[in-house]
Protein backbone atom coordinates (compact mmCIF):
# COMPACT_ATOMS: atom_id res chain seq x y z
CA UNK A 1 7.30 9.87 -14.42
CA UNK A 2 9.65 7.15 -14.25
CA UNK A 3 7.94 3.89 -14.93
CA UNK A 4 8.30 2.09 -18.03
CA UNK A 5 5.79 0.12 -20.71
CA UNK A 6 7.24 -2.68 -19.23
CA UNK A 7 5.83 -2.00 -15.66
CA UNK A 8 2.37 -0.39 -16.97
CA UNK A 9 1.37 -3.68 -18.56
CA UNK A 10 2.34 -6.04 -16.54
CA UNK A 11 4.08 -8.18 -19.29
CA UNK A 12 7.95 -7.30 -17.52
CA UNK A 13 8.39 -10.75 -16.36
CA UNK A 14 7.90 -12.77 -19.73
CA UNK A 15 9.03 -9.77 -21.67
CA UNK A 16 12.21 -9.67 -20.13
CA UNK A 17 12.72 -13.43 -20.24
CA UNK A 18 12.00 -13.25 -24.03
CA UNK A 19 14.73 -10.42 -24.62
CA UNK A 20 17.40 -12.30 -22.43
CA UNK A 21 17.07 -15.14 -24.25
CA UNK A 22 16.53 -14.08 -27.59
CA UNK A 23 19.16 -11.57 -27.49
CA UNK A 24 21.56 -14.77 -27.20
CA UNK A 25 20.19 -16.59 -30.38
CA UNK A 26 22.02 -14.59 -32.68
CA UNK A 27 24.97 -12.77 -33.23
CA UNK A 28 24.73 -8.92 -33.41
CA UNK A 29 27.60 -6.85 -35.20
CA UNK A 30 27.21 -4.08 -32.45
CA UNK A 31 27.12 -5.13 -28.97
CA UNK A 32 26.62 -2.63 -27.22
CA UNK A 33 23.28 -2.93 -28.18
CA UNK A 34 22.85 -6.27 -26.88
CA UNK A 35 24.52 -5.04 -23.84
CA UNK A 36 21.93 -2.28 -23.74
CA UNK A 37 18.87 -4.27 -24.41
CA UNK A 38 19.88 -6.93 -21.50
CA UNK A 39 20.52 -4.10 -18.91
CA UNK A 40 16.70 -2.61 -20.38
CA UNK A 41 15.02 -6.07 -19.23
CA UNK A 42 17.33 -6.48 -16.08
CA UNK A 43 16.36 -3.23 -15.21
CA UNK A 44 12.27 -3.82 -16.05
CA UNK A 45 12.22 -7.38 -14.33
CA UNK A 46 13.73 -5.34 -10.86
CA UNK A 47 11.08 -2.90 -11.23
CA UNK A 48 8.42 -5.37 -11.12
CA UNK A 49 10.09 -7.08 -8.57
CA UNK A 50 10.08 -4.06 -6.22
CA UNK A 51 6.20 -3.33 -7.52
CA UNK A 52 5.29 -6.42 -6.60
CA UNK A 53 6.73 -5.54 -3.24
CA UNK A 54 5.21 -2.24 -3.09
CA UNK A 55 1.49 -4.05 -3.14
CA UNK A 56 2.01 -6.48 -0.82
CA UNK A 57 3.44 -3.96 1.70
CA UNK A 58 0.40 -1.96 0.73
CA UNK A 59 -1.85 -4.79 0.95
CA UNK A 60 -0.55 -5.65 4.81
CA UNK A 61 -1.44 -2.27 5.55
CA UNK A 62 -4.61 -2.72 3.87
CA UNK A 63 -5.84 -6.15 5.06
CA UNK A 64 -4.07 -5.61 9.12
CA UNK A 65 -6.52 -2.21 8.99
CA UNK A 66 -9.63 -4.08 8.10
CA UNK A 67 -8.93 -7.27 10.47
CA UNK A 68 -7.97 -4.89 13.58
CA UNK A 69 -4.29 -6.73 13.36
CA UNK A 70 -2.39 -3.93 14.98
CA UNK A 71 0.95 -5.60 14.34
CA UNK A 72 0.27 -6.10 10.40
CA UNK A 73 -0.48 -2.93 10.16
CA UNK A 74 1.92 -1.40 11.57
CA UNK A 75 4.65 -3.48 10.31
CA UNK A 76 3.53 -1.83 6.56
CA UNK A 77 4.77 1.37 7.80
CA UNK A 78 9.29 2.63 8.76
CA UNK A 79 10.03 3.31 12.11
CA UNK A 80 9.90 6.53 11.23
CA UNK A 81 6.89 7.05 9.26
CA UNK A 82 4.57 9.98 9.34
CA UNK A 83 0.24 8.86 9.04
CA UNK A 84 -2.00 12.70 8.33
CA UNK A 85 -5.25 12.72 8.56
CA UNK A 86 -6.20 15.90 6.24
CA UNK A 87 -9.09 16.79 7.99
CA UNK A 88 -9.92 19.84 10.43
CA UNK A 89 -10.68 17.37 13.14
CA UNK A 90 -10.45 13.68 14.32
CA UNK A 91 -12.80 11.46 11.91
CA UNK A 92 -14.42 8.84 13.30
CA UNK A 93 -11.86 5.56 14.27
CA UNK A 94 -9.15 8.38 14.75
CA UNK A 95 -8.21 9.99 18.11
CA UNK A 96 -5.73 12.57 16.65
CA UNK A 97 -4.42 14.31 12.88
CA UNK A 98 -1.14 13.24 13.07
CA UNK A 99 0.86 9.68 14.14
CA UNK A 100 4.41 10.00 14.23
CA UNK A 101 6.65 6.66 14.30
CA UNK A 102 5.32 2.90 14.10
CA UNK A 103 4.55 2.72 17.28
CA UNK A 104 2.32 5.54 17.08
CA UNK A 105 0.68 4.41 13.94
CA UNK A 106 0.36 0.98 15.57
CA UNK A 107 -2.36 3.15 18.25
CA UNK A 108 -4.94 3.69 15.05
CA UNK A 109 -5.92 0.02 15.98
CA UNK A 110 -5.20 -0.68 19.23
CA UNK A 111 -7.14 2.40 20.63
CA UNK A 112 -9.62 1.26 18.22
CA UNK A 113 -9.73 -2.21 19.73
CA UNK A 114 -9.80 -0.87 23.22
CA UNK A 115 -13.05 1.32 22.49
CA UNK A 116 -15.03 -1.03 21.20
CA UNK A 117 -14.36 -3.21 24.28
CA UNK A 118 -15.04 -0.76 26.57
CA UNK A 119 -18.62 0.53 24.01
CA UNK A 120 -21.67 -0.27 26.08
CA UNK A 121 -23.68 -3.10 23.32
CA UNK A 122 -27.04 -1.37 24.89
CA UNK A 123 -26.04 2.24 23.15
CA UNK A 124 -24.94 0.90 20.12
CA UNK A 125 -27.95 -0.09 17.17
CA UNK A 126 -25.61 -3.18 16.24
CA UNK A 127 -23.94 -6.54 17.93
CA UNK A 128 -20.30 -5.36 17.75
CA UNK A 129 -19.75 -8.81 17.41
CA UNK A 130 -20.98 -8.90 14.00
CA UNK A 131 -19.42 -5.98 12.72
CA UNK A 132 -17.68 -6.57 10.02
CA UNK A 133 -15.41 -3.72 8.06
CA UNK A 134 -13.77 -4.68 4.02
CA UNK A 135 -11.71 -2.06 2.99
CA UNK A 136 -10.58 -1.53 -0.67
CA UNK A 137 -8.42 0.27 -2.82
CA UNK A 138 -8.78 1.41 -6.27
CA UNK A 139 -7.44 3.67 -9.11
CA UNK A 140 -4.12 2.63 -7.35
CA UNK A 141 -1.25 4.31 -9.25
CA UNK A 142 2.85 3.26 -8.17
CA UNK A 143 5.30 5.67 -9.29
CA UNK A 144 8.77 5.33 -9.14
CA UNK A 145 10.68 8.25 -8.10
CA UNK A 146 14.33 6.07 -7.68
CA UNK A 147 15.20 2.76 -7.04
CA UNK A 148 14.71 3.22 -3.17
CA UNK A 149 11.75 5.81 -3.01
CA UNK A 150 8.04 5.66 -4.65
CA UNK A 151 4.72 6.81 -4.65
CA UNK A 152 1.54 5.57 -4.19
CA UNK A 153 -1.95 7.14 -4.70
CA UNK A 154 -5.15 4.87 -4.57
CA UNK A 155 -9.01 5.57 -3.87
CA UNK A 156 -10.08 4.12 -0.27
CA UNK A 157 -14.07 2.42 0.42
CA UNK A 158 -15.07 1.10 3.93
CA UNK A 159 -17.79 -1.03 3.98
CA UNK A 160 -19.19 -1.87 6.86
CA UNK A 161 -21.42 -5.01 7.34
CA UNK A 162 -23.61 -5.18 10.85
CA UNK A 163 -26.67 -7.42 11.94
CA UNK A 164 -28.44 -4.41 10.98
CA UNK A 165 -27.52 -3.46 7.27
CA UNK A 166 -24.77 -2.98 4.87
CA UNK A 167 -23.20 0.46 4.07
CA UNK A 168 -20.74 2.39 2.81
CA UNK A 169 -18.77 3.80 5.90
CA UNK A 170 -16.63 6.21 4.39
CA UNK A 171 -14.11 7.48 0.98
CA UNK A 172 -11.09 9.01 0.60
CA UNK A 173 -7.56 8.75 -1.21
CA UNK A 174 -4.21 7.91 0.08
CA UNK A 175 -0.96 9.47 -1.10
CA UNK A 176 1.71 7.50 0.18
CA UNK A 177 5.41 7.96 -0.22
CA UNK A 178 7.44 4.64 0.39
CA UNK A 179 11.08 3.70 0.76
CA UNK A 180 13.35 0.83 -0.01
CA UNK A 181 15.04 -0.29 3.70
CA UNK A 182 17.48 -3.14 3.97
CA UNK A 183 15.86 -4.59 0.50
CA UNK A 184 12.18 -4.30 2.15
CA UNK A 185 9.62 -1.67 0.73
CA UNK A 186 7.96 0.30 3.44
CA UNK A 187 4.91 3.56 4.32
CA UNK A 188 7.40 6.41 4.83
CA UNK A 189 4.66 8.97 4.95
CA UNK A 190 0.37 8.44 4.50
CA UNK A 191 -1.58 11.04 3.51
CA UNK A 192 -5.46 10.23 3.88
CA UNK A 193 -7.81 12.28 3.06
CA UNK A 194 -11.70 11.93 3.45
């Protein structure tokens, strides 16, 4: 594992101030230690830089899922990303196991979007129009495998909120492997399993 005390903590950014400038106070008779200490907090103030990245990729992904945003959502994830389903069939809001390619990906919601419009309100035992889905992540855990490539594994929870009751709709994990494109963190492949 690559990631550092620094990143763990979440102390890089005033951590790394602190050894910059206090590694210029005083004089040190070897510098190549202060050379080596400066490229240490360089190095840990990127990494949280590019974490910070990660999450807010993730989060897009996250929140365009929940609000049926088809272009947030896909945007999280490289042109040529790969999205499994590990499962021996379609699970419900699916059509298929595998999406190859944005575009692809980009058909979890809008197929999504164009069922429910075309959903009958007398079979259904809720108002569509108060559905409401929150989707959250925990036990997240953001490896880094290089500077352009990480991992990502996190618990999933759907809740689902209806004119009729509240309920948990559903569990799971993602693994996620991202990558580092033109400076922008991306979903190279999504593993979710239920």
């Amino acid at each position: 594992m690559s990631t550092t005390p620094f990143l763990r903590f979440g102390a890089a950014p005033g951590l790394a101030a602190g050894i910059l400038i206090l590694s210029g106070c005083a004089p040190a008779p070897d510098t190549s230690v202060d050379d080596a200490v400066v490229e240490t907090a360089a190095m840990a103030a990127l990494r949280f830089a590019d974490r910070e990245a990660i999450e807010e990729t993730l989060s897009r992904a996250n929140i365009g899922f929940e609000k049926s945003d088809p272009d947030m959502f896909a945007n999280a994830f490289a042109e040529d990303a790969v999205y499994e389903l590990v499962s021996d069939a379609p699970v419900f809001g699916y059509e298929k196991l595998l999406y190859t390619g944005r575009d692809d990906i980009r058909t979890i919601i809008t197929d999504r979007i164009a069922r429910s419009e075309a959903a009958d309100p007398a079979t259904l035992s809720y108002d569509p129009a108060s559905l409401r889905r929150y989707n959250r992540n925990t036990d997240e855990l953001i490896e880094f495998i290089d500077p352009e490539r990480a991992r990502h594994i996190s618990t999933w929870l759907v809740v689902m909120k209806t004119n009729v009751d509240i309920h948990m709709s559903a569990v799971g994990r993602y693994e996620d492997e991202l990558v580092k494109r033109n400076g922008q963190w991306l979903i190279a492949k999504r593993r979710r399993i239920e």
